[in-house]
N, C-alpha and C. Protein backbone atom coordinates (compact mmCIF):
# COMPACT_ATOMS: atom_id res chain seq x y z
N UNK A 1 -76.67 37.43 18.39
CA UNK A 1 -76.07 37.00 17.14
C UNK A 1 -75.06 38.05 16.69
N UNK A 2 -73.98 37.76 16.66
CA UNK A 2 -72.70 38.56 15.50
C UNK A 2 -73.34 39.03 14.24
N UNK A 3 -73.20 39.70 14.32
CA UNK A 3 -72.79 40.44 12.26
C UNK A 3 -71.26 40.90 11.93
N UNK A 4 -71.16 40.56 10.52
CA UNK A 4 -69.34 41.23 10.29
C UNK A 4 -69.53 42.49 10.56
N UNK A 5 -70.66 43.19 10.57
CA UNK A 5 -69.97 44.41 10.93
C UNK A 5 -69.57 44.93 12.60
N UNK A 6 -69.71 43.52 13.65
CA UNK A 6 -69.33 43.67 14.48
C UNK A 6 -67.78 43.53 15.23
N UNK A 7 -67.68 42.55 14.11
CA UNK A 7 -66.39 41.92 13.97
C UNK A 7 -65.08 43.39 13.51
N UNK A 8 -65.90 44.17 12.13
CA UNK A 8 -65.34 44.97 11.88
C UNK A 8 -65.10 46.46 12.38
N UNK A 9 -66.03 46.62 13.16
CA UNK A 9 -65.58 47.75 14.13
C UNK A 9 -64.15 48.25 14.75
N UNK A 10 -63.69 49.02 14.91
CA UNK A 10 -62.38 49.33 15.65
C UNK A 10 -62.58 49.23 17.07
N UNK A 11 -61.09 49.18 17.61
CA UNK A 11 -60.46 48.48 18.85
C UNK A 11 -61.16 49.39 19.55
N UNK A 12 -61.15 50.84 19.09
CA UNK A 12 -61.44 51.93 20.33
C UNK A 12 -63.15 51.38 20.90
N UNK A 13 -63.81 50.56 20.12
CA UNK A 13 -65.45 50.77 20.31
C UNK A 13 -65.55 49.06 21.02
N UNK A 14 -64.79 48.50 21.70
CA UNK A 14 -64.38 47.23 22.11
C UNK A 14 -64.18 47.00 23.66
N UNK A 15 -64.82 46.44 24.15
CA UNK A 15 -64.79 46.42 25.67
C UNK A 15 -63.27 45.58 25.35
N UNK A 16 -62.34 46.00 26.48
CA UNK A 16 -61.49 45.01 26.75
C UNK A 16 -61.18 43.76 27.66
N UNK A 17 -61.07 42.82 27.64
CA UNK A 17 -61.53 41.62 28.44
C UNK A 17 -59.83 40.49 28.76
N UNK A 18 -60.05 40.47 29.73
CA UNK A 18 -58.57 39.95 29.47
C UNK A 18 -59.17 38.02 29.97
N UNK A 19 -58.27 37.20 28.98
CA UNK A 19 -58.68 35.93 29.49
C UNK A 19 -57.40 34.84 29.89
N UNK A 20 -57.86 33.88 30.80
CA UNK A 20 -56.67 33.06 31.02
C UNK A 20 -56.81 31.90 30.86
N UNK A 21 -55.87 31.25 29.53
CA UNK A 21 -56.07 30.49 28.75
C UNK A 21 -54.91 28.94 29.46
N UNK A 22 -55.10 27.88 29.43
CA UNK A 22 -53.65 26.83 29.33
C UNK A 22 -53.14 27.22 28.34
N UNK A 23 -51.63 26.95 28.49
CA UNK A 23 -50.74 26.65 27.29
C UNK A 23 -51.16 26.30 26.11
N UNK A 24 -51.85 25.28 26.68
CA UNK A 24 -52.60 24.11 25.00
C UNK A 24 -53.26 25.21 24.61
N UNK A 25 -54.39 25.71 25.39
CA UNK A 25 -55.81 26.51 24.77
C UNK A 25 -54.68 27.61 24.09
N UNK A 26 -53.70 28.19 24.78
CA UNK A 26 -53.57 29.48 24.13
C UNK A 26 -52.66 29.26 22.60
N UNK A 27 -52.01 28.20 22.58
CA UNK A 27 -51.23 27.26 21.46
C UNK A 27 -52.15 27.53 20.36
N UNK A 28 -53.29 26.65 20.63
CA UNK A 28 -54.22 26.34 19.68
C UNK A 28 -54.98 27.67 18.75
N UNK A 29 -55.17 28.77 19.77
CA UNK A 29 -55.93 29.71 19.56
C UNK A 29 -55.01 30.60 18.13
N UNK A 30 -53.58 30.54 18.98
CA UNK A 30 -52.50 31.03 18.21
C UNK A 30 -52.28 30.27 16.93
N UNK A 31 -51.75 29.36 16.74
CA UNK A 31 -52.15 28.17 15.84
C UNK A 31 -53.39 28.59 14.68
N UNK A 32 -54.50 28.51 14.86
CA UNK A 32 -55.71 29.00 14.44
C UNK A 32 -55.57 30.45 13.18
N UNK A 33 -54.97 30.97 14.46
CA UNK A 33 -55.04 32.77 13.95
C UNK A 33 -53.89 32.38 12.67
N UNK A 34 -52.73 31.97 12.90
CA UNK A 34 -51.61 31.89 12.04
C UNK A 34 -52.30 31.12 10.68
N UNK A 35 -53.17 30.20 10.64
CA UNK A 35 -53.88 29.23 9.61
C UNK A 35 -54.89 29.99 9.00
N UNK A 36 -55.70 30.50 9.80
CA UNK A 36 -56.41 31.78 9.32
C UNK A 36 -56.19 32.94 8.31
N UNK A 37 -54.63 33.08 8.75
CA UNK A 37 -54.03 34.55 7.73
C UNK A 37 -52.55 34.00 6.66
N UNK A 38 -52.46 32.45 6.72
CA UNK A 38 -51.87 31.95 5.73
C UNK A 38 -53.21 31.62 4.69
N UNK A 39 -54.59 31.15 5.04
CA UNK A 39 -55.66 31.04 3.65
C UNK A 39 -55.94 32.20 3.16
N UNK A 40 -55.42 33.18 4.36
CA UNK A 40 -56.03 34.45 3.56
C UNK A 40 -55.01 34.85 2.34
N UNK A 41 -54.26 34.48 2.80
CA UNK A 41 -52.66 34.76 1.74
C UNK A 41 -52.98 34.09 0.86
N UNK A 42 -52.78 32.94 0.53
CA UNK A 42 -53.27 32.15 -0.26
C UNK A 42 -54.51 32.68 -1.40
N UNK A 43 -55.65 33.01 -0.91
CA UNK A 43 -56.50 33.97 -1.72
C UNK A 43 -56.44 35.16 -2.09
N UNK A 44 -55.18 35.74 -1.52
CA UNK A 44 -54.56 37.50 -2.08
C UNK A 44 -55.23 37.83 -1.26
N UNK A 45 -56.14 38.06 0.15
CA UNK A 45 -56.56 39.08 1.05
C UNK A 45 -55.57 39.28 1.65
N UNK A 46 -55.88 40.38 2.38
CA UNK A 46 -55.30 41.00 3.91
C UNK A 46 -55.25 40.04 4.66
N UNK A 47 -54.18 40.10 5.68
CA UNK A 47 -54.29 39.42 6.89
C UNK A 47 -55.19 40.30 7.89
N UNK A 48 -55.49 39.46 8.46
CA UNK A 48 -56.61 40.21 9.87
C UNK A 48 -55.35 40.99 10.94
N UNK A 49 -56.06 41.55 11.75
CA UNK A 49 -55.65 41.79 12.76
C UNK A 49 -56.22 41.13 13.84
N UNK A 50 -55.00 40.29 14.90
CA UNK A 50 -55.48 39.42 15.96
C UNK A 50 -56.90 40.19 17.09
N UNK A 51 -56.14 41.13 17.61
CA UNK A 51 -56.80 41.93 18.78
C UNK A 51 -58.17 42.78 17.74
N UNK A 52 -58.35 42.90 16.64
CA UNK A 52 -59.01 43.73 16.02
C UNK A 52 -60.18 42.76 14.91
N UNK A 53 -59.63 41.53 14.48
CA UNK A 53 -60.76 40.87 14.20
C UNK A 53 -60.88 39.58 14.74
N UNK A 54 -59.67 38.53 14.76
CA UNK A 54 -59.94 37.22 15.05
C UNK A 54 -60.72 37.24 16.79
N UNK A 55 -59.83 37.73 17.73
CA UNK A 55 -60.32 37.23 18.66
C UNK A 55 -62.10 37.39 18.84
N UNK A 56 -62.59 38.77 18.77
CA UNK A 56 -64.36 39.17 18.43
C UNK A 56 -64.92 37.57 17.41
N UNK A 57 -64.55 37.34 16.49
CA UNK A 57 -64.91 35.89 15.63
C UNK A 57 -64.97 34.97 16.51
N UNK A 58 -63.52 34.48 17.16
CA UNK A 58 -63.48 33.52 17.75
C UNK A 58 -64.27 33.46 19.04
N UNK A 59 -64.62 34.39 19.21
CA UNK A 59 -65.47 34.07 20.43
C UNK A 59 -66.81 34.37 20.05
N UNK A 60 -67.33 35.21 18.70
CA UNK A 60 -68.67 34.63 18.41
C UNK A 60 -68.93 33.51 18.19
N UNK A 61 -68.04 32.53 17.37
CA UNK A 61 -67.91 31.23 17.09
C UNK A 61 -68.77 30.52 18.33
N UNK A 62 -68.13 30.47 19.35
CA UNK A 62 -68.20 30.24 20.60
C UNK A 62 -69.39 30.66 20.90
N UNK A 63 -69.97 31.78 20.61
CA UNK A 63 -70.89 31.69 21.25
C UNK A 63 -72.72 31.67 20.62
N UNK A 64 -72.34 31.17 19.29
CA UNK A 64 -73.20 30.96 18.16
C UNK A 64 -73.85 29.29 18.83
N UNK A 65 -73.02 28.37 19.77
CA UNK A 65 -73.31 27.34 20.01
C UNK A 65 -73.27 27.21 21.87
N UNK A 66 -74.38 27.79 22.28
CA UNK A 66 -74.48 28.12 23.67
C UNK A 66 -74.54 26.37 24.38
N UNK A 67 -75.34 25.76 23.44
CA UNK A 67 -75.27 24.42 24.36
C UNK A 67 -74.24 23.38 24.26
N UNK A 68 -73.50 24.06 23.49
CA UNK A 68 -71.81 23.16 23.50
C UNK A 68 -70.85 23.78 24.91
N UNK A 69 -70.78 25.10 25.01
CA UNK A 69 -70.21 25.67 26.02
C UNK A 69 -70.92 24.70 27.39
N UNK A 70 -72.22 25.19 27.32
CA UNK A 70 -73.15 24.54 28.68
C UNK A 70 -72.84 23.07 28.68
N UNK A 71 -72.60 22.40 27.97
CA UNK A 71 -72.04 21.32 28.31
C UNK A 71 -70.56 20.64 28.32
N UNK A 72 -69.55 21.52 28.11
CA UNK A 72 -68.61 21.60 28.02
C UNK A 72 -68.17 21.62 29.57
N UNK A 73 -69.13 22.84 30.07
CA UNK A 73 -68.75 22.89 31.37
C UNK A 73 -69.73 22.74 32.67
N UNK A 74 -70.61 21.50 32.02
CA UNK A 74 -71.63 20.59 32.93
C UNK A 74 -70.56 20.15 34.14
N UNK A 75 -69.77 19.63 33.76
CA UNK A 75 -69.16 18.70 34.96
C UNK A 75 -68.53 19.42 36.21
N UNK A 76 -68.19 20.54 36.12
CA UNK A 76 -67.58 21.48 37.10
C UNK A 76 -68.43 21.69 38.04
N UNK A 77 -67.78 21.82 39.33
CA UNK A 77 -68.09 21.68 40.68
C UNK A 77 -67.82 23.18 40.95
């Protein structure tokens, strides 16, 4: 399980992971982040930092729901 204070940690304490996304996936992801730090505007916060908070979120997100992934990628051979 995530906690924010995992989220909030610095880059230096961060395994680095490199991933390879489609166009669409990486669109969307981008997309996301940009919608993300226009509500934050909107409420007077800070914007995040991509490499420093969203991506760690977005992939707890992801992985808060293990049997959506597992079936996401049931069909693969």
């Amino acid at each position: 399980m995530f906690t924010k204070f995992s989220i909030m940690t610095t880059i230096r304490n961060k395994e680095k992971i490199q991933m390879h996304l489609t166009e669409e996936t990486a669109k969307r992801v981008d997309d996301l982040y940009e919608k993300v730090n226009a509500y934050r505007t909107i409420d007077g916060k800070k914007k995040i930092e991509k490499n420093r908070h969203y991506y760690e979120a977005l992939v707890c997100v992801a992985l808060a729901d293990e049997g959506l992934i597992i079936e996401l990628l049931d069909d693969i051979e």
